[in-house]
Protein backbone atom coordinates (compact mmCIF):
# COMPACT_ATOMS: atom_id res chain seq x y z
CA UNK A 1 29.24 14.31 18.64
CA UNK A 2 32.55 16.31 19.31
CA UNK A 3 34.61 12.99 18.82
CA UNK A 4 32.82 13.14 14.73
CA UNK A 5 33.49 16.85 14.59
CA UNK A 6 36.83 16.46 15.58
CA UNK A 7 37.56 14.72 12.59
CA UNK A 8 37.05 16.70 9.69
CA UNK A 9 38.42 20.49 9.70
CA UNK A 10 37.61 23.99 11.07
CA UNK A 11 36.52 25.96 7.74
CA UNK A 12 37.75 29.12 10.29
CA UNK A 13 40.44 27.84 11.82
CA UNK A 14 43.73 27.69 9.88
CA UNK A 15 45.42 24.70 9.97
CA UNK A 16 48.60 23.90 11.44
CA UNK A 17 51.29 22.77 8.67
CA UNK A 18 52.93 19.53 9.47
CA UNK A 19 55.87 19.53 6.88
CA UNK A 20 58.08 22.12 6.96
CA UNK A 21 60.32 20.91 4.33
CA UNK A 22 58.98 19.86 0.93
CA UNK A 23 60.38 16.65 -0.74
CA UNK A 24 59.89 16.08 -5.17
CA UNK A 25 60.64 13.08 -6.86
CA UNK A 26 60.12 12.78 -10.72
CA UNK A 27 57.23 10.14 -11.93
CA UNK A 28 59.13 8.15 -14.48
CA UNK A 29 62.91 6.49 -14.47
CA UNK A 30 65.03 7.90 -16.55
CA UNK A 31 64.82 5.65 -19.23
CA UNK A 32 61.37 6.54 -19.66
CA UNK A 33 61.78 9.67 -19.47
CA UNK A 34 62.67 12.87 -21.59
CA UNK A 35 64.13 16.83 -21.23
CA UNK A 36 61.40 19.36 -21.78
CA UNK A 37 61.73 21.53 -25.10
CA UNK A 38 63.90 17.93 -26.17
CA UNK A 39 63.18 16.84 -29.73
CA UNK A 40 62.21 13.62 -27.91
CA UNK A 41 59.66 15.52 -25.92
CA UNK A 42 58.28 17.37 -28.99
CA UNK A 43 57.62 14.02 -30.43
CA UNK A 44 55.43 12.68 -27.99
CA UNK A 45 53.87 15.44 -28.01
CA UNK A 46 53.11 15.03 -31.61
CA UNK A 47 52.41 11.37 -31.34
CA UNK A 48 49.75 12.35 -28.39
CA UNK A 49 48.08 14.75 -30.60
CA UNK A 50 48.08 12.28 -33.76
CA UNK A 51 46.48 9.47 -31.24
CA UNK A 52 43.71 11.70 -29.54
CA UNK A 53 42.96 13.57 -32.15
CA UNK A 54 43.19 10.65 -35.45
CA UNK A 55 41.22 8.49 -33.13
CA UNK A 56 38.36 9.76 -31.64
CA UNK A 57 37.68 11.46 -35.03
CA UNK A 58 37.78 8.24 -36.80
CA UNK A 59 35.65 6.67 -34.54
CA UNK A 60 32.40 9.29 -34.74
CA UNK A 61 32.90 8.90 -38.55
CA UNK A 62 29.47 6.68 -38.80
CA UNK A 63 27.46 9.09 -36.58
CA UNK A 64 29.08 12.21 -38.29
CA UNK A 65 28.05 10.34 -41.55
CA UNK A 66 24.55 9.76 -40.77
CA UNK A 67 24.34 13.23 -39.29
CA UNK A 68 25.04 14.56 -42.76
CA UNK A 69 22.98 12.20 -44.29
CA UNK A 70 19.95 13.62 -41.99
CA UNK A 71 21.04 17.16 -42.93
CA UNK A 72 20.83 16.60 -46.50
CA UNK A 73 17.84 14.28 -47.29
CA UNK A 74 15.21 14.69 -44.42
CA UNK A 75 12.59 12.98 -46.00
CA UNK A 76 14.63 9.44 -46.39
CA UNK A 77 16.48 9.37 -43.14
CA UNK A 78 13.74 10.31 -40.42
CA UNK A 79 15.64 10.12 -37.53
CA UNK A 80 19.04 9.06 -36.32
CA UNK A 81 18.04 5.55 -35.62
CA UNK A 82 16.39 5.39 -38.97
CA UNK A 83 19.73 6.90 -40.92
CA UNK A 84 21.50 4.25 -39.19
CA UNK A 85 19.18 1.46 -39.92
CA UNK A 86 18.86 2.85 -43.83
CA UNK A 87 22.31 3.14 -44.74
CA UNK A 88 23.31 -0.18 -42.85
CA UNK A 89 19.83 -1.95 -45.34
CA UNK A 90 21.41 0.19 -48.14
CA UNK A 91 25.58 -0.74 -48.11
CA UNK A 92 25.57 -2.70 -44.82
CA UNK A 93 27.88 -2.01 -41.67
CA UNK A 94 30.53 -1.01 -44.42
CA UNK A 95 28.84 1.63 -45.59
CA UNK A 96 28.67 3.32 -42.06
CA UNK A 97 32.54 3.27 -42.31
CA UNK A 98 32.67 5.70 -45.83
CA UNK A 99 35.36 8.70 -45.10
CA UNK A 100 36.98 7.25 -42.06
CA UNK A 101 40.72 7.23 -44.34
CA UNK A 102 40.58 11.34 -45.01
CA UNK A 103 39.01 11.99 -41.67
CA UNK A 104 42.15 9.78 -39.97
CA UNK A 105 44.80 11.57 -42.44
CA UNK A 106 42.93 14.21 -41.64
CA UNK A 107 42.67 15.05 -37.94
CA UNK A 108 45.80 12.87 -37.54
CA UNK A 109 47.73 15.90 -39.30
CA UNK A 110 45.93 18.23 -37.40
CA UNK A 111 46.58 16.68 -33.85
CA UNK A 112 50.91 16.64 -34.94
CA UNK A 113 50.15 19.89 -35.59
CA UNK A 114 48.03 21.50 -32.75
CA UNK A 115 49.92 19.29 -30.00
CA UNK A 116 53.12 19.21 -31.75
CA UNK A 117 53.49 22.95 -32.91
CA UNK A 118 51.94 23.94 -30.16
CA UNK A 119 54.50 23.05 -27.74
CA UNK A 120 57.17 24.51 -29.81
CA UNK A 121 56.09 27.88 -30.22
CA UNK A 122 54.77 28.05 -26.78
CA UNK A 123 58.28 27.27 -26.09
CA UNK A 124 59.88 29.81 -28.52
CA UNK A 125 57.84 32.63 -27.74
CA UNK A 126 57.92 31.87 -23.68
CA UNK A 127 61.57 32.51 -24.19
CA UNK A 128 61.21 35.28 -26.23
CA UNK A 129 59.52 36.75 -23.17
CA UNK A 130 61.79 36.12 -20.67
């Protein structure tokens, strides 16, 4: 039994530190790579923001659709199943895709914007700081 408890840690005891000198190396070649507060940076940044943001919003469009749909006329759509299976009898799988262009302009400007801006004024007012 003291060979098992051996092996994992004292929760008492502090351990001993191996390393005493500590070693980085960056994740990406330089090629890849880019200077924070860069234009380049800022770009992805945006470009991360437009893709998370444009993408997963524009993908719940025919559940946020139906949702509304619920919300609106209670008596027609009974449940979430049934407002799916009612608008798909009613304009077929097309119809489940109505507003998916303004929600992707949409949220797409608003993830270059959160992401994007974000990083620049954290970046402007950090150094405003000191």
């Amino acid at each position: 039994m003291d060979r098992i408890a051996n092996l994992f840690a004292n929760p008492i005891k502090p351990m001993k530190s191996e390393a005493s000198q500590r070693s980085m190396a960056a994740g990406a070649t330089e090629e890849y790579s880019c200077e924070f507060g860069s234009a380049k940076y800022y770009a992805l940044c945006a470009v991360g923001g437009a893709l998370s943001c444009g993408l997963t919003h524009t993908a719940v469009t025919p559940l946020d659709l139906v949702k509304c749909r619920l919300q609106v006329n209670k008596e027609k759509y009974k449940s979430l199943g049934n407002g799916f299976k009612v608008t798909m009898a009613e304009g077929g799988v097309r119809a489940l895709a109505l507003g998916w262009a303004p929600t992707a302009i949409g949220y797409t400007a608003q993830g270059i914007c959160k992401f994007g801006f974000y990083e620049v004024f954290k970046n402007i007012y950090g150094g405003m700081m000191g």
